[in-house]
C-alpha atoms as a PDB file:
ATOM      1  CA  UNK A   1      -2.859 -19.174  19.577  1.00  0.00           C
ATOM      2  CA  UNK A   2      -0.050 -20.412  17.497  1.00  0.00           C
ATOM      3  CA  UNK A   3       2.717 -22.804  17.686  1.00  0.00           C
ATOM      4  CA  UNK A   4       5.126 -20.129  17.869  1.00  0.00           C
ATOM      5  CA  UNK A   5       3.096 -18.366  21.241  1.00  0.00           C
ATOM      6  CA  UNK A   6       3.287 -21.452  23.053  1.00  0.00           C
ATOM      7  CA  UNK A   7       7.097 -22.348  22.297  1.00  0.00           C
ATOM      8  CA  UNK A   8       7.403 -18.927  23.257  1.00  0.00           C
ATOM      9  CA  UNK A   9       6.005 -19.868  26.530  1.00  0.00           C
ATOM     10  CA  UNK A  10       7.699 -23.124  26.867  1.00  0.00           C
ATOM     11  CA  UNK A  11      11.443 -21.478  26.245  1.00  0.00           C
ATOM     12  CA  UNK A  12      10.913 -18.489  28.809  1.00  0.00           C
ATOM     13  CA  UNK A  13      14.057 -17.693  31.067  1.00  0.00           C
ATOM     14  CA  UNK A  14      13.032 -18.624  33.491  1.00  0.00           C
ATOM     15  CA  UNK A  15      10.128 -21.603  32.530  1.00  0.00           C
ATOM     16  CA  UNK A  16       7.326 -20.219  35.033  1.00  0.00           C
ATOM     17  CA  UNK A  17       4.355 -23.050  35.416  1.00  0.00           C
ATOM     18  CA  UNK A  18       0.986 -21.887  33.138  1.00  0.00           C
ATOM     19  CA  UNK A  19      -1.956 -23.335  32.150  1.00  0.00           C
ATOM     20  CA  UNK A  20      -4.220 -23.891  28.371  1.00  0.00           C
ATOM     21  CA  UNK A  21      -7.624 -23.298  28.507  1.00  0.00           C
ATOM     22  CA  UNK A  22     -10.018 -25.072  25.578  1.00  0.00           C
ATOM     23  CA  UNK A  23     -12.801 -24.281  24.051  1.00  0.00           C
ATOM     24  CA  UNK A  24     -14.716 -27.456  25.884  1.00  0.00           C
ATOM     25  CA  UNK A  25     -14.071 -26.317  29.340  1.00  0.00           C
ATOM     26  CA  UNK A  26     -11.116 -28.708  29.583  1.00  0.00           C
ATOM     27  CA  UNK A  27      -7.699 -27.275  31.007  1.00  0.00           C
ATOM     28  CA  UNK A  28      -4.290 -28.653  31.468  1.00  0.00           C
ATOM     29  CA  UNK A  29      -1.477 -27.083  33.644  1.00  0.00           C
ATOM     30  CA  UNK A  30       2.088 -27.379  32.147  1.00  0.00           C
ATOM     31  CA  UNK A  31       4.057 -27.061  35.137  1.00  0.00           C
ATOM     32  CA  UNK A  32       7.389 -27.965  32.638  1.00  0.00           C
ATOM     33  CA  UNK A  33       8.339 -27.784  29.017  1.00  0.00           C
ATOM     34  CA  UNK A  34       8.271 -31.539  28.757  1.00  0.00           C
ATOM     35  CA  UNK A  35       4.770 -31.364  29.513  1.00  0.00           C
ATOM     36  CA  UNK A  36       3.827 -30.201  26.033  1.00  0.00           C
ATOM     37  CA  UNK A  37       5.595 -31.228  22.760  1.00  0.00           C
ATOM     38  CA  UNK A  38       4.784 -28.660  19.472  1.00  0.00           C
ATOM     39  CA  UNK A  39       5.845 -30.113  16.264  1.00  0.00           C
ATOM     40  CA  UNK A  40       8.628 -28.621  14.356  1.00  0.00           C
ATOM     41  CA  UNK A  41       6.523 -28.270  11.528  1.00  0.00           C
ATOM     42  CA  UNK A  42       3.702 -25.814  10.900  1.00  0.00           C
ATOM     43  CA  UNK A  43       1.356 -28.432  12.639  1.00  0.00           C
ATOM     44  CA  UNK A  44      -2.369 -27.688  14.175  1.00  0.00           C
ATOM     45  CA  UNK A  45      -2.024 -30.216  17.240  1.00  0.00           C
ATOM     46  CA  UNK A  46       0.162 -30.255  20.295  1.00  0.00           C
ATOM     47  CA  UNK A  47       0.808 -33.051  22.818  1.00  0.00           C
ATOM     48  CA  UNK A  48      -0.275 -32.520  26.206  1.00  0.00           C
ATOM     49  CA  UNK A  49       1.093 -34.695  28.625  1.00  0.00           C
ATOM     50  CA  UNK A  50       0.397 -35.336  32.038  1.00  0.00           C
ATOM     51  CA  UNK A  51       1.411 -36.866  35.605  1.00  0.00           C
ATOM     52  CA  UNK A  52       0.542 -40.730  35.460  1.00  0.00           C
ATOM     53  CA  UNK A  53       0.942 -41.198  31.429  1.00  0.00           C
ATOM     54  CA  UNK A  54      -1.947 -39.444  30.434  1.00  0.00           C
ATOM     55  CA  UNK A  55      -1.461 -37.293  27.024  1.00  0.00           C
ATOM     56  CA  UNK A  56      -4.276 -35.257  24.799  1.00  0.00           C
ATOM     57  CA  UNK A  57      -3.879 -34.293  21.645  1.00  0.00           C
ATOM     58  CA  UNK A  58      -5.293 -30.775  21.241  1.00  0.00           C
ATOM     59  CA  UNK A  59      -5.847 -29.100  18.422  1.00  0.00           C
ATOM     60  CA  UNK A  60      -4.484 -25.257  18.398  1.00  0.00           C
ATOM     61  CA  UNK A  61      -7.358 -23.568  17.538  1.00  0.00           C
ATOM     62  CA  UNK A  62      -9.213 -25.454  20.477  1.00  0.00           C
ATOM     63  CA  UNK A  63      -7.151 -23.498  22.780  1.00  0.00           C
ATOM     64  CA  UNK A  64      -8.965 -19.816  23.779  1.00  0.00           C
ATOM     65  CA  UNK A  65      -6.646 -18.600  26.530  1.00  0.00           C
ATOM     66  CA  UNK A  66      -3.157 -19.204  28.527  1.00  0.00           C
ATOM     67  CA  UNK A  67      -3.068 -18.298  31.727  1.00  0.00           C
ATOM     68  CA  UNK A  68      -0.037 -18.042  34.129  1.00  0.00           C
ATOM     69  CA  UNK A  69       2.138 -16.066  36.955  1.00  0.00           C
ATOM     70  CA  UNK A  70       4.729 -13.504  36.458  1.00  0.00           C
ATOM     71  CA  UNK A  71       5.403 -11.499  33.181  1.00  0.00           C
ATOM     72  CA  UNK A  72       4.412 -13.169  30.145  1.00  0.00           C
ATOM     73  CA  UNK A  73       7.171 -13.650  27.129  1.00  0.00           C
ATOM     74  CA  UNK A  74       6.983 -11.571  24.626  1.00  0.00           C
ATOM     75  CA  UNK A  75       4.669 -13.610  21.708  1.00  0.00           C
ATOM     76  CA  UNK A  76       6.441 -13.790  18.505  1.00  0.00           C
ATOM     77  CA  UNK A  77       3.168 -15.076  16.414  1.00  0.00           C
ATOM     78  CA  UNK A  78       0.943 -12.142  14.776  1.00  0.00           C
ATOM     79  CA  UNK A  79      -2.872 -12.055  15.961  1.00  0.00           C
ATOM     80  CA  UNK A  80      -5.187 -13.602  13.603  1.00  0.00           C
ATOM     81  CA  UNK A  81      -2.953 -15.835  12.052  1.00  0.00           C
ATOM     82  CA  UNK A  82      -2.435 -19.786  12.561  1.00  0.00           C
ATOM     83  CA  UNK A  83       0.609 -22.319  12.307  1.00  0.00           C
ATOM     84  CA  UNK A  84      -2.337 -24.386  10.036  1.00  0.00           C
ATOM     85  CA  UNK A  85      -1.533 -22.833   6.429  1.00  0.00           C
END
């Protein structure tokens, strides 16, 4: 998962509600693109944020599936590469 997949995600017309999945068992639902903030830069961690103040940090490659309703954007990142460079 890159940067680029889940901006991809987060700029879909319209934003339908999904959810990460780590590698620890944790998940988090982003139910709006405020929810998550990616860096601009080619960065490895995203903010997570959730109802009642609580954020993660989660590092990219952490994150082993999204899963979601409806069609799924098109992802403009290329398998088996990373934003970390």
């Amino acid at each position: 998962m890159t940067g680029d997949d889940l901006r991809s995600l987060l700029r879909a017309q319209p934003f339908s509600p999904f959810t990460i999945h780590l590698s620890d068992g944790r998940s988090f639902e982003i139910h709006h693109p405020d929810y998550l903030i990616i860096p601009p830069e080619r960065s490895v961690l995203v903010f997570v944020f959730q109802k009642g103040g609580q954020w993660d940090l989660v590092y990219l490659r952490q994150i082993t599936s999204v899963s979601g309703e409806g069609v799924p954007p098109s992802m403009s990142g290329t398998r088996g590469e990373s934003d970390a460079a």
